[in-house]
PDB file of N, CA and C in Angstrom:
ATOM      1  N   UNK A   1       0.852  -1.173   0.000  1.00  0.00           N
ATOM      2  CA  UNK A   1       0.000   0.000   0.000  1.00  0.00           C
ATOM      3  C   UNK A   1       0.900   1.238   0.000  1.00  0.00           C
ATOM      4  N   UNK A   2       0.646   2.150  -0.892  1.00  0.00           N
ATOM      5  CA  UNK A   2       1.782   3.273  -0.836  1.00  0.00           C
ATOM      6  C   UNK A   2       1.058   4.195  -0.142  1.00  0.00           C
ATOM      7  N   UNK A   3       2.176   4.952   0.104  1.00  0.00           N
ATOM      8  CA  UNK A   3       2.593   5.653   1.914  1.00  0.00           C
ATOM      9  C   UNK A   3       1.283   7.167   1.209  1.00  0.00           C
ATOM     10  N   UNK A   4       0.764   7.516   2.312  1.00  0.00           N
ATOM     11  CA  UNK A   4       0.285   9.370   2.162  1.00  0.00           C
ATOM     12  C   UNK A   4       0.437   9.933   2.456  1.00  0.00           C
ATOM     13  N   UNK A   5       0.305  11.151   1.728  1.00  0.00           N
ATOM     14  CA  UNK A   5       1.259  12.211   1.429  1.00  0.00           C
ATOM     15  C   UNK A   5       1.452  12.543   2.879  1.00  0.00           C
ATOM     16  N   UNK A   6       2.398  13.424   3.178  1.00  0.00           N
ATOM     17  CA  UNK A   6       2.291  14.397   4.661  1.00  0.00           C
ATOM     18  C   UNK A   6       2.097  15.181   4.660  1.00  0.00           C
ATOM     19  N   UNK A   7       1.425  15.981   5.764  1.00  0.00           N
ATOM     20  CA  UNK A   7       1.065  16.903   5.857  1.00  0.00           C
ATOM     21  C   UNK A   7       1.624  17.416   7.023  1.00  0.00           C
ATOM     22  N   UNK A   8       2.254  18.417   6.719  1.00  0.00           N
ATOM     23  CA  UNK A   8       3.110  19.268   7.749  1.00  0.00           C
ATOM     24  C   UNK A   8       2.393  20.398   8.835  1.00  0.00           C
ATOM     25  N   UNK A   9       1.409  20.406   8.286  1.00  0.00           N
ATOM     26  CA  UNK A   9       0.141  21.117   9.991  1.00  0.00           C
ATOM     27  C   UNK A   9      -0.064  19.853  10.484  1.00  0.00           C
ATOM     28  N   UNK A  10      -0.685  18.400   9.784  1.00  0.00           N
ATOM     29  CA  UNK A  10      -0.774  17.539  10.916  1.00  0.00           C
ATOM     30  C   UNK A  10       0.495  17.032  11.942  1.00  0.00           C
ATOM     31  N   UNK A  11       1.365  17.086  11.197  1.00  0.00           N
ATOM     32  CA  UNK A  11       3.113  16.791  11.497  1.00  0.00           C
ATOM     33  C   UNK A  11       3.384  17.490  12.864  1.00  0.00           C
ATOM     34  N   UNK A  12       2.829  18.367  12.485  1.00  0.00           N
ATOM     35  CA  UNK A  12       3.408  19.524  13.598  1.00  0.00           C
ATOM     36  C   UNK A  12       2.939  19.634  14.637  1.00  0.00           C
ATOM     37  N   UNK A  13       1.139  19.062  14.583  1.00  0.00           N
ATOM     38  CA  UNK A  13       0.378  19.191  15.511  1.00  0.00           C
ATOM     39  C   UNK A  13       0.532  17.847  16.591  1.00  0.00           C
ATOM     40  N   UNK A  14       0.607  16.684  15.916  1.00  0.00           N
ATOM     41  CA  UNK A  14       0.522  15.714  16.157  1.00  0.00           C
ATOM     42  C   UNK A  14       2.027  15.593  17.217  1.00  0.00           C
ATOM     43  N   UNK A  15       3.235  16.366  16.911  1.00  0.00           N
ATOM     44  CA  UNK A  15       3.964  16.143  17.347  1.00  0.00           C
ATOM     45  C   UNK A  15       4.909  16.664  18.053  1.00  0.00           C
ATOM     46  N   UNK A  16       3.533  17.755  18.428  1.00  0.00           N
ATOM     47  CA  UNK A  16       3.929  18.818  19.552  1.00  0.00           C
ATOM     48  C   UNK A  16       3.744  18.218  20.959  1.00  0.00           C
ATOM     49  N   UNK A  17       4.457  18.941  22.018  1.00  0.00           N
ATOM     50  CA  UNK A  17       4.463  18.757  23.390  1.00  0.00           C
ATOM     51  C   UNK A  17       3.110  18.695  24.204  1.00  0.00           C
ATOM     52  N   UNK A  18       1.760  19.455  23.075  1.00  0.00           N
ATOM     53  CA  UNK A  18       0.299  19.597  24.053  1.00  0.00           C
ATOM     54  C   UNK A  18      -0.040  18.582  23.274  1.00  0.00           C
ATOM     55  N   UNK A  19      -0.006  17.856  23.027  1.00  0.00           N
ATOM     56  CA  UNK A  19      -1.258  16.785  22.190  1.00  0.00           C
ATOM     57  C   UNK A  19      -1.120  15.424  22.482  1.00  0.00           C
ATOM     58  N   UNK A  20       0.264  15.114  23.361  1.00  0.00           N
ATOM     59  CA  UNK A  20       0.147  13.715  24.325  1.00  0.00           C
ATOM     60  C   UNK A  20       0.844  13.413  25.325  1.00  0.00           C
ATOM     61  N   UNK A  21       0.668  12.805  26.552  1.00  0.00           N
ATOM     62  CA  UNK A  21       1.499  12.931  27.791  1.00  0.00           C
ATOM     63  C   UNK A  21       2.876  12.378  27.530  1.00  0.00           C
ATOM     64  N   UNK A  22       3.729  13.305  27.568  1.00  0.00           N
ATOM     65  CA  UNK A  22       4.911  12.825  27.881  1.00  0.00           C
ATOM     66  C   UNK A  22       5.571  12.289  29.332  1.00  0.00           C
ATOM     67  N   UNK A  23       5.815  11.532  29.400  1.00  0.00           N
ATOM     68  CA  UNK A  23       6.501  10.958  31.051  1.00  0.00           C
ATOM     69  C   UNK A  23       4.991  10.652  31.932  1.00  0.00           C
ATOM     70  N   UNK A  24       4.400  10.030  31.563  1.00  0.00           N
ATOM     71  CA  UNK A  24       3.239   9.972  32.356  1.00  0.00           C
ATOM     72  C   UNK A  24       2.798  11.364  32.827  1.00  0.00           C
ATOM     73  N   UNK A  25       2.547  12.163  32.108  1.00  0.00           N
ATOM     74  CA  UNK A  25       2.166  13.884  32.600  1.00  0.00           C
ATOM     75  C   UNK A  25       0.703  13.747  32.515  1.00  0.00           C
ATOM     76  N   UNK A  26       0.099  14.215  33.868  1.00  0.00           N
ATOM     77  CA  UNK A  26      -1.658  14.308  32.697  1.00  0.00           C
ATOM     78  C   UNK A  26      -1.778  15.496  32.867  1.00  0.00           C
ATOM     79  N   UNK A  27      -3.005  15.286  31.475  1.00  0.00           N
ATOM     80  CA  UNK A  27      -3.209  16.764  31.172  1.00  0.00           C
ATOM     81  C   UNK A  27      -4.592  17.421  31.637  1.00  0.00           C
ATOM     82  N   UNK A  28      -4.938  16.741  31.844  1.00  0.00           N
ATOM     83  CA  UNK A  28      -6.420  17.012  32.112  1.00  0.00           C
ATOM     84  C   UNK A  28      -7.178  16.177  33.453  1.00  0.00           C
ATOM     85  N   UNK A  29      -8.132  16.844  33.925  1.00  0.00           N
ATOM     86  CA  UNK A  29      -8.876  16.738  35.228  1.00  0.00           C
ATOM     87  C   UNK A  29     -10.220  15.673  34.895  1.00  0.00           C
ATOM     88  N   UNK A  30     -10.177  16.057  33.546  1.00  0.00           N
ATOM     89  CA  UNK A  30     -11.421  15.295  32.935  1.00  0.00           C
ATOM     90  C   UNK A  30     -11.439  13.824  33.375  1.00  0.00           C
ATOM     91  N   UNK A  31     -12.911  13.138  33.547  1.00  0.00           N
ATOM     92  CA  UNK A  31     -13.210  11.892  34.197  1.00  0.00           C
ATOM     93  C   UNK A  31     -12.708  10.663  33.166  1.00  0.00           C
ATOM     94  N   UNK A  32     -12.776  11.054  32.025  1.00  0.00           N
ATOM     95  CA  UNK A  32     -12.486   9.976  31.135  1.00  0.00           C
ATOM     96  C   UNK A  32     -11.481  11.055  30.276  1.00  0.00           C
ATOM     97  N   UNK A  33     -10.016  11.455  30.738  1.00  0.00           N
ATOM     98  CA  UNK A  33      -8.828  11.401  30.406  1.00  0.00           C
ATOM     99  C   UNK A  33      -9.046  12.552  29.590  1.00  0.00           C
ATOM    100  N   UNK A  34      -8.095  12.336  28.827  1.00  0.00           N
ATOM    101  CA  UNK A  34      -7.709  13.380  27.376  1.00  0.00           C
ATOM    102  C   UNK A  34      -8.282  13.083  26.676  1.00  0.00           C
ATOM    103  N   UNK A  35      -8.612  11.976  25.865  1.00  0.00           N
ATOM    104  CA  UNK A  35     -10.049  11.806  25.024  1.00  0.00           C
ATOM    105  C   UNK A  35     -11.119  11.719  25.410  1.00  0.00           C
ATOM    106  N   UNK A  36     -11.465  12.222  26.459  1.00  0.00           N
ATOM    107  CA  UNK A  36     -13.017  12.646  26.838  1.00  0.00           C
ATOM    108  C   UNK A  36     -13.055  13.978  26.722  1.00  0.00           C
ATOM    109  N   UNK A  37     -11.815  14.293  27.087  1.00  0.00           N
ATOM    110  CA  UNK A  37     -11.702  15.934  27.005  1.00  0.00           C
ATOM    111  C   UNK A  37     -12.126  16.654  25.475  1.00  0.00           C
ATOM    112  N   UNK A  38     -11.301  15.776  24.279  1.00  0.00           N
ATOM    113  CA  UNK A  38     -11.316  16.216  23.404  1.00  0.00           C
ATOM    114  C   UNK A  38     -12.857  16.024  22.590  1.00  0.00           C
ATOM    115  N   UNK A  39     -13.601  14.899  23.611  1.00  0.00           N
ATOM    116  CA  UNK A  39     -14.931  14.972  23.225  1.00  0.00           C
ATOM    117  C   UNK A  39     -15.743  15.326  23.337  1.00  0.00           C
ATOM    118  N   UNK A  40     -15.636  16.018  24.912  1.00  0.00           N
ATOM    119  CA  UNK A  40     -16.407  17.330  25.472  1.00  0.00           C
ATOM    120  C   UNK A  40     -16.407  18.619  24.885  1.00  0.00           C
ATOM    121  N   UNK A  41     -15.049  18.996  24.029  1.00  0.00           N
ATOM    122  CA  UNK A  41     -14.986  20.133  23.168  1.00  0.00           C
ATOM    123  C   UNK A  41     -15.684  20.231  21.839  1.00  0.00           C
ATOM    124  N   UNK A  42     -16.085  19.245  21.428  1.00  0.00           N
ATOM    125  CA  UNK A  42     -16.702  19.281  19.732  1.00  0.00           C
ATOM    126  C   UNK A  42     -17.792  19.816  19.996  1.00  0.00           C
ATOM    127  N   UNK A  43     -17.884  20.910  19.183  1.00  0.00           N
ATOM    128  CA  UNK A  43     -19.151  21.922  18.994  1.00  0.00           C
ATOM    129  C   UNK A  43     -19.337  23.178  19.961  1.00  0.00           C
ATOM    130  N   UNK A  44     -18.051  22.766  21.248  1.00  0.00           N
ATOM    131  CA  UNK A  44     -18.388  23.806  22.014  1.00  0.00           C
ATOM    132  C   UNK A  44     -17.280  25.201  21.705  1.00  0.00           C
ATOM    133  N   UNK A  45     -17.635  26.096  21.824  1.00  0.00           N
ATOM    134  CA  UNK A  45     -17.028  27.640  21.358  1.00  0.00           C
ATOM    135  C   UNK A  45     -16.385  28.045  22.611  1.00  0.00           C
ATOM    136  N   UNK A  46     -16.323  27.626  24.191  1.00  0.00           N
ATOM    137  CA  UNK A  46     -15.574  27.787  24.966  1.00  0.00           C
ATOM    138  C   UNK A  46     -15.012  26.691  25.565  1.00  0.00           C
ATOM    139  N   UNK A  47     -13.901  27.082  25.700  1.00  0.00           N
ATOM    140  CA  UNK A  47     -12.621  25.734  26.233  1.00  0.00           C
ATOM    141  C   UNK A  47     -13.420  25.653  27.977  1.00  0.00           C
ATOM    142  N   UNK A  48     -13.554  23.841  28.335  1.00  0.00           N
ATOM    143  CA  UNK A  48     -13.951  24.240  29.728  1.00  0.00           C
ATOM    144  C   UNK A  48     -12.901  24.078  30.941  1.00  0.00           C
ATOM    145  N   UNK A  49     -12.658  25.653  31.493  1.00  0.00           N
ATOM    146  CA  UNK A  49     -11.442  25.527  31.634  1.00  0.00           C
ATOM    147  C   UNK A  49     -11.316  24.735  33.637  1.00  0.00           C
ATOM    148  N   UNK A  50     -12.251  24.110  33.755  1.00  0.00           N
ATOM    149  CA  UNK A  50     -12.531  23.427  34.873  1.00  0.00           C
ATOM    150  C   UNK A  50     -11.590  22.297  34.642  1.00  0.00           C
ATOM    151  N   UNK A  51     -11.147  21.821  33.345  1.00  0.00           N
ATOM    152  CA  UNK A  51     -10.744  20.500  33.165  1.00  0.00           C
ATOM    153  C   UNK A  51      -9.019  20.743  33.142  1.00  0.00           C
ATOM    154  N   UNK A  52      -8.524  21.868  33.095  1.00  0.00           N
ATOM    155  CA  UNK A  52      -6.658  21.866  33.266  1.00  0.00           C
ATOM    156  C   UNK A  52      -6.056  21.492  34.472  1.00  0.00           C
ATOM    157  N   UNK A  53      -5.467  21.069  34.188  1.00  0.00           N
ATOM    158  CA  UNK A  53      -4.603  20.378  35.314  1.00  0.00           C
ATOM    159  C   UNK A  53      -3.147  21.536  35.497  1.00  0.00           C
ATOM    160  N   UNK A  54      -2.391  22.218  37.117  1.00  0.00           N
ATOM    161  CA  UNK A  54      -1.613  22.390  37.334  1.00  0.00           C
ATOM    162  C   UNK A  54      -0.475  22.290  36.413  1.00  0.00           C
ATOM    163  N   UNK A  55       0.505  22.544  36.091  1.00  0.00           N
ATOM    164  CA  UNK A  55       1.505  22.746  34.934  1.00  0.00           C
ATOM    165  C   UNK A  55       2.860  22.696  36.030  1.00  0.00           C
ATOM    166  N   UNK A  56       2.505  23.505  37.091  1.00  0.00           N
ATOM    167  CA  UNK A  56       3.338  23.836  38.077  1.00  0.00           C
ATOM    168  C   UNK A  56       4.414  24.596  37.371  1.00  0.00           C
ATOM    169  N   UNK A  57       4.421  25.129  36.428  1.00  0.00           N
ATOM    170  CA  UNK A  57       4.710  26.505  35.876  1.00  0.00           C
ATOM    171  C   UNK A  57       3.936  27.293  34.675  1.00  0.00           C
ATOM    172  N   UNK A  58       4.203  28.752  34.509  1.00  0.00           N
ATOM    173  CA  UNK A  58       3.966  29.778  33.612  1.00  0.00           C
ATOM    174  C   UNK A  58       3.686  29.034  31.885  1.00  0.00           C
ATOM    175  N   UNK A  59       3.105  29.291  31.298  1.00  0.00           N
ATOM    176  CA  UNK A  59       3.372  29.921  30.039  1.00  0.00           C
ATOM    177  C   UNK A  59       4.416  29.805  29.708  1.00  0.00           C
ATOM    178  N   UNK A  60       4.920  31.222  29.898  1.00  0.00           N
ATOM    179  CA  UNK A  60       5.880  32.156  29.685  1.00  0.00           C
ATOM    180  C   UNK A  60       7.134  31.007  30.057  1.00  0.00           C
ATOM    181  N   UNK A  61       7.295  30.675  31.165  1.00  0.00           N
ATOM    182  CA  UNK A  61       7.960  30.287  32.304  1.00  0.00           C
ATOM    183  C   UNK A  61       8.545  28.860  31.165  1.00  0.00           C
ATOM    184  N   UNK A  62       7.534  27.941  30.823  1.00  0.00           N
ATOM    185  CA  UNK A  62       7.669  27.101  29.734  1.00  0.00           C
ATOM    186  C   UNK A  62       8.431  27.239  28.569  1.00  0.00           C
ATOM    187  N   UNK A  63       7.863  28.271  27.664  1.00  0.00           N
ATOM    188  CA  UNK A  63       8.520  28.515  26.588  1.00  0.00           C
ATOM    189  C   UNK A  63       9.813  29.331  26.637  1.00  0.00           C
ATOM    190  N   UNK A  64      10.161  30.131  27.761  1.00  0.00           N
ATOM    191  CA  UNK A  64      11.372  30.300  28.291  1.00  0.00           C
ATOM    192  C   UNK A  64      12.143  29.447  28.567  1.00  0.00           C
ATOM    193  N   UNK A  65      11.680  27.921  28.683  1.00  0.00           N
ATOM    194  CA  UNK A  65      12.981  26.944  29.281  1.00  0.00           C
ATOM    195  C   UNK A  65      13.229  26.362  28.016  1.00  0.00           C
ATOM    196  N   UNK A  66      12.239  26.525  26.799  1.00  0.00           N
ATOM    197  CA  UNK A  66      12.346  25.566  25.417  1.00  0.00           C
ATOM    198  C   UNK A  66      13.648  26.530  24.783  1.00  0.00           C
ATOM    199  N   UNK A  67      13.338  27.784  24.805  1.00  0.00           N
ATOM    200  CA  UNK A  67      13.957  28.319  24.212  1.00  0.00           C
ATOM    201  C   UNK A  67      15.484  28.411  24.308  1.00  0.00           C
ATOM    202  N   UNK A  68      16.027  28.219  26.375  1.00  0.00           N
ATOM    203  CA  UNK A  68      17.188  28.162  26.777  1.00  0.00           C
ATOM    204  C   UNK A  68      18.275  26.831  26.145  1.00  0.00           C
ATOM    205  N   UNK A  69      16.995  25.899  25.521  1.00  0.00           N
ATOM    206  CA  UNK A  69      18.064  24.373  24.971  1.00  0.00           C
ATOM    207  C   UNK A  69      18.366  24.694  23.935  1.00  0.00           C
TER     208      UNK A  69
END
């Protein structure tokens, strides 16, 4: 079966740091995980932000340490 094409927004998305737990990290508060989460969002226009979990740092604080490697 030959291979399809890539797509470099899915590439990118898929294989960024928010889109799956690294080191056993969770991401979410939600009762049924990260894919409940992502199923609670379809159709809805606000993120519910009851479901984030602690980061135990910034934003800022984050992309400041990506940037220092």
């Amino acid at each position: 079966m030959p291979a399809l094409p890539r797509n470099p927004q899915e590439d990118a998305f898929f294989q960024s740091e928010f889109t799956h737990a690294a080191g056993g990290v969770r991401l979410t508060s939600h009762s049924e995980g990260f894919i409940g989460l992502w199923r609670t969002l379809v159709g809805k226009k606000r993120f519910p932000f009851q479901y984030l979990t602690d980061a135990g740092e910034t934003l800022q604080e984050f992309v400041a340490s990506r940037n220092e490697r």
